[in-house]
Each structure stands twice: as C-alpha cells, then as structure tokens.
Protein backbone atom coordinates (compact mmCIF):
# COMPACT_ATOMS: atom_id res chain seq x y z
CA UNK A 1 -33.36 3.79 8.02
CA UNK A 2 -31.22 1.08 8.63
CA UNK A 3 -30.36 -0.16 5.61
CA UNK A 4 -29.61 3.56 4.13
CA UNK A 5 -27.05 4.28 6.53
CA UNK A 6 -25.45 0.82 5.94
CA UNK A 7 -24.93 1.63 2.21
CA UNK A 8 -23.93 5.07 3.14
CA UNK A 9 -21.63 4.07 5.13
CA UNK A 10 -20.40 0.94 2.61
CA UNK A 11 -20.11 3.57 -0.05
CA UNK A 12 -17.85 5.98 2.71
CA UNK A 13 -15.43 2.76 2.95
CA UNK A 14 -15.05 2.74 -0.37
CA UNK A 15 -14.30 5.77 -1.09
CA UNK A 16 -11.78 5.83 1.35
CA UNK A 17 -10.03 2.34 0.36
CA UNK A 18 -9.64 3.61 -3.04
CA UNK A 19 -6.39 5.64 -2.88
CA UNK A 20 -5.13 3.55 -0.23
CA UNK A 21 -5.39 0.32 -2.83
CA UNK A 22 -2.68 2.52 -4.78
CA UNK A 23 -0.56 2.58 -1.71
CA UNK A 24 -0.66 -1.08 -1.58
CA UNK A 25 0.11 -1.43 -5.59
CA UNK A 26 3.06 0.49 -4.70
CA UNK A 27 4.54 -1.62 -1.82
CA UNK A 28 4.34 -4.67 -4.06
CA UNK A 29 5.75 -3.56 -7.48
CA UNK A 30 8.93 -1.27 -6.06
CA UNK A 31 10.49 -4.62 -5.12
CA UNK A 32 9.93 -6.30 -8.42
CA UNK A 33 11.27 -2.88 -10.19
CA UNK A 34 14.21 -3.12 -7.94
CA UNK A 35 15.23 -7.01 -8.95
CA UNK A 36 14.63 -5.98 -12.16
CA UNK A 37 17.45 -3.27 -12.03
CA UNK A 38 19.39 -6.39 -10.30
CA UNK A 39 19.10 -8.43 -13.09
CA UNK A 40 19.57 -5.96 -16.11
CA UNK A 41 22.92 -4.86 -13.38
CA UNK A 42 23.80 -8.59 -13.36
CA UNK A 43 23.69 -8.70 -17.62
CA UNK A 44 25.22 -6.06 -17.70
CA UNK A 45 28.20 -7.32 -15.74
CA UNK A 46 28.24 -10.22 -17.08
CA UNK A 47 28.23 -9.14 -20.96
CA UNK A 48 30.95 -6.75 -20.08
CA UNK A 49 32.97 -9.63 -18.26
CA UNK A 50 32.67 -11.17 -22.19
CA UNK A 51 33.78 -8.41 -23.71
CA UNK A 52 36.25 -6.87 -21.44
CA UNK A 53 38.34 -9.80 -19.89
CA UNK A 54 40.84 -9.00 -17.31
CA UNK A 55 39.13 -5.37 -16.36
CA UNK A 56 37.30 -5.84 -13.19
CA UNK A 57 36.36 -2.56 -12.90
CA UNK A 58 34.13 -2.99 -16.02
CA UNK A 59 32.38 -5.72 -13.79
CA UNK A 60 32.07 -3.78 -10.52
CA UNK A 61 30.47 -0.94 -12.22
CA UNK A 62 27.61 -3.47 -13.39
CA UNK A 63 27.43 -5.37 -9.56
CA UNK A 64 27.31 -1.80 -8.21
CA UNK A 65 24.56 -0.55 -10.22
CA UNK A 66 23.00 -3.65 -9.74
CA UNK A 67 23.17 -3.35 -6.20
CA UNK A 68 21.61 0.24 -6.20
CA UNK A 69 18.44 -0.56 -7.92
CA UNK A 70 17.83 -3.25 -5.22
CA UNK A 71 18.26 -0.64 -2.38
CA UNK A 72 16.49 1.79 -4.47
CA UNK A 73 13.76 -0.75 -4.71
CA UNK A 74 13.42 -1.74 -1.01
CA UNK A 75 13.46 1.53 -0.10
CA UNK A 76 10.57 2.48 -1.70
CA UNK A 77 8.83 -0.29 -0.64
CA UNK A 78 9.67 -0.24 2.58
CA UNK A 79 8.21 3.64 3.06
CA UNK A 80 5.67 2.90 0.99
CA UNK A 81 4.58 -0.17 3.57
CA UNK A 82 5.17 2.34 6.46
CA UNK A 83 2.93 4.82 4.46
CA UNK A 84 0.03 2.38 3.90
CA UNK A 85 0.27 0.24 7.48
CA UNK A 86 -0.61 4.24 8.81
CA UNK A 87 -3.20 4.89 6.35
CA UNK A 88 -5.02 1.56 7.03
CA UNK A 89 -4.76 1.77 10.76
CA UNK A 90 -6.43 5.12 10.53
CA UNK A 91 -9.01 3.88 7.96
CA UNK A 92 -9.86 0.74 10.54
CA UNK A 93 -10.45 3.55 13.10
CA UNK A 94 -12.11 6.02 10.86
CA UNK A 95 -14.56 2.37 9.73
CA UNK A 96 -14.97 1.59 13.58
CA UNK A 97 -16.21 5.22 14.28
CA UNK A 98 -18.71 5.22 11.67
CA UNK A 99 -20.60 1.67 12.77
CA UNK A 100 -20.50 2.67 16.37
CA UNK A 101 -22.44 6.44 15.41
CA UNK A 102 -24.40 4.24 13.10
CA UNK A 103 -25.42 1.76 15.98
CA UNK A 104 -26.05 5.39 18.38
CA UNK A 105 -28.09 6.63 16.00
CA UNK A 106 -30.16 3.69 15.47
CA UNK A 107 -30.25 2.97 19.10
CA UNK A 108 -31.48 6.39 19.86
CA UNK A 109 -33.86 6.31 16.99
CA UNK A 110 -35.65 2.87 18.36
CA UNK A 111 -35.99 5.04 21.85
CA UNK A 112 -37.68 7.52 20.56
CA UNK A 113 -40.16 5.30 18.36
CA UNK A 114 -40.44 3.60 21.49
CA UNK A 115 -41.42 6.49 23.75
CA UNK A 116 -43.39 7.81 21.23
CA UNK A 117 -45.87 4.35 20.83
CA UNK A 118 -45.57 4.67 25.06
C-alpha cells in the first residue's frame, strides 16, 4: 500500500511540474531574446553610422530600438519569474499536502491492522 501511493503520488508531481518547467523556459530565454534585439539595435546603429555620417538621428533610432528590445525582454522575464516563483510556491504546498495525507492514511491504516490482530 505504501509503495502505490508513493508512485501515485510521484506521478501527481509530475504531472504538475510539467507546465510549470515551461514557465521556467520562459524566464530564461526572454532575456537572451531581449540582448539579442540589443545587439541586432547596436548593428544596426552602427552600420547606419557608416553609411549615414553626420545624421545622428539615423543612430538614435538604432540605440532606441535597441534599448526597447532589452526592456521588452526584462519585462517578460521578470513577470514570467513572478508567474513561476507563485506557481512553484503553490506546487511545494500542493507536494507537502499530499505526503502529509499520504503519511495519515498510512498511519491510520497501521491502526487499524493493529486493532484488528488485537
């Protein structure tokens, strides 16, 4: 009896982590998509500056664009860490609940063997 509602239980926990893994996949790769905008903002600039000399508004546009993708990028992240720090707080709890009724259960089920061989 045990040893089912361990696997049960394992199988419960996974089930739950897997959306919450996507969370996580998000938190990391918004920053990385946001430098990324950084740096094609940066080339940009820059092959303008080659191109255009003596506009700096042609540059600006570039550093500004630049600029937003980083933002854009953090931003993201940063709800999406929000997001997930919820989601695994709530999955710790939900984890907790399920070994203590586990350990009732089993507890319970011990008395009554117990009482019954009494």
């Amino acid at each position: 009896m045990e040893s089912v509602l361990e696997g049960e239980a394992a199988l419960a926990v996974a089930s739950l982590r897997t959306n919450l893994s996507h969370l996580d996949t998000i938190v990391t790769i918004a920053p990385l998509l946001g430098l990324l905008g950084t740096v094609v903002g940066m080339i940009g600039s820059f092959s303008v500056m080659n191109i255009k000399a003596g506009q700096p508004q042609a540059i600006t546009g570039g550093v500004g664009e630049a600029l937003i993708a980083t933002a854009s990028g953090l931003c993201v992240a940063t709800l999406a860490m929000i997001i997930y720090s919820y989601f695994n707080h709530r999955l710790d709890q939900l984890i907790t609940n399920i070994e203590q009724t586990c350990l009732l259960l089993l507890g319970h089920i011990k008395q009554e063997k117990h009482h019954e061989v009494a």
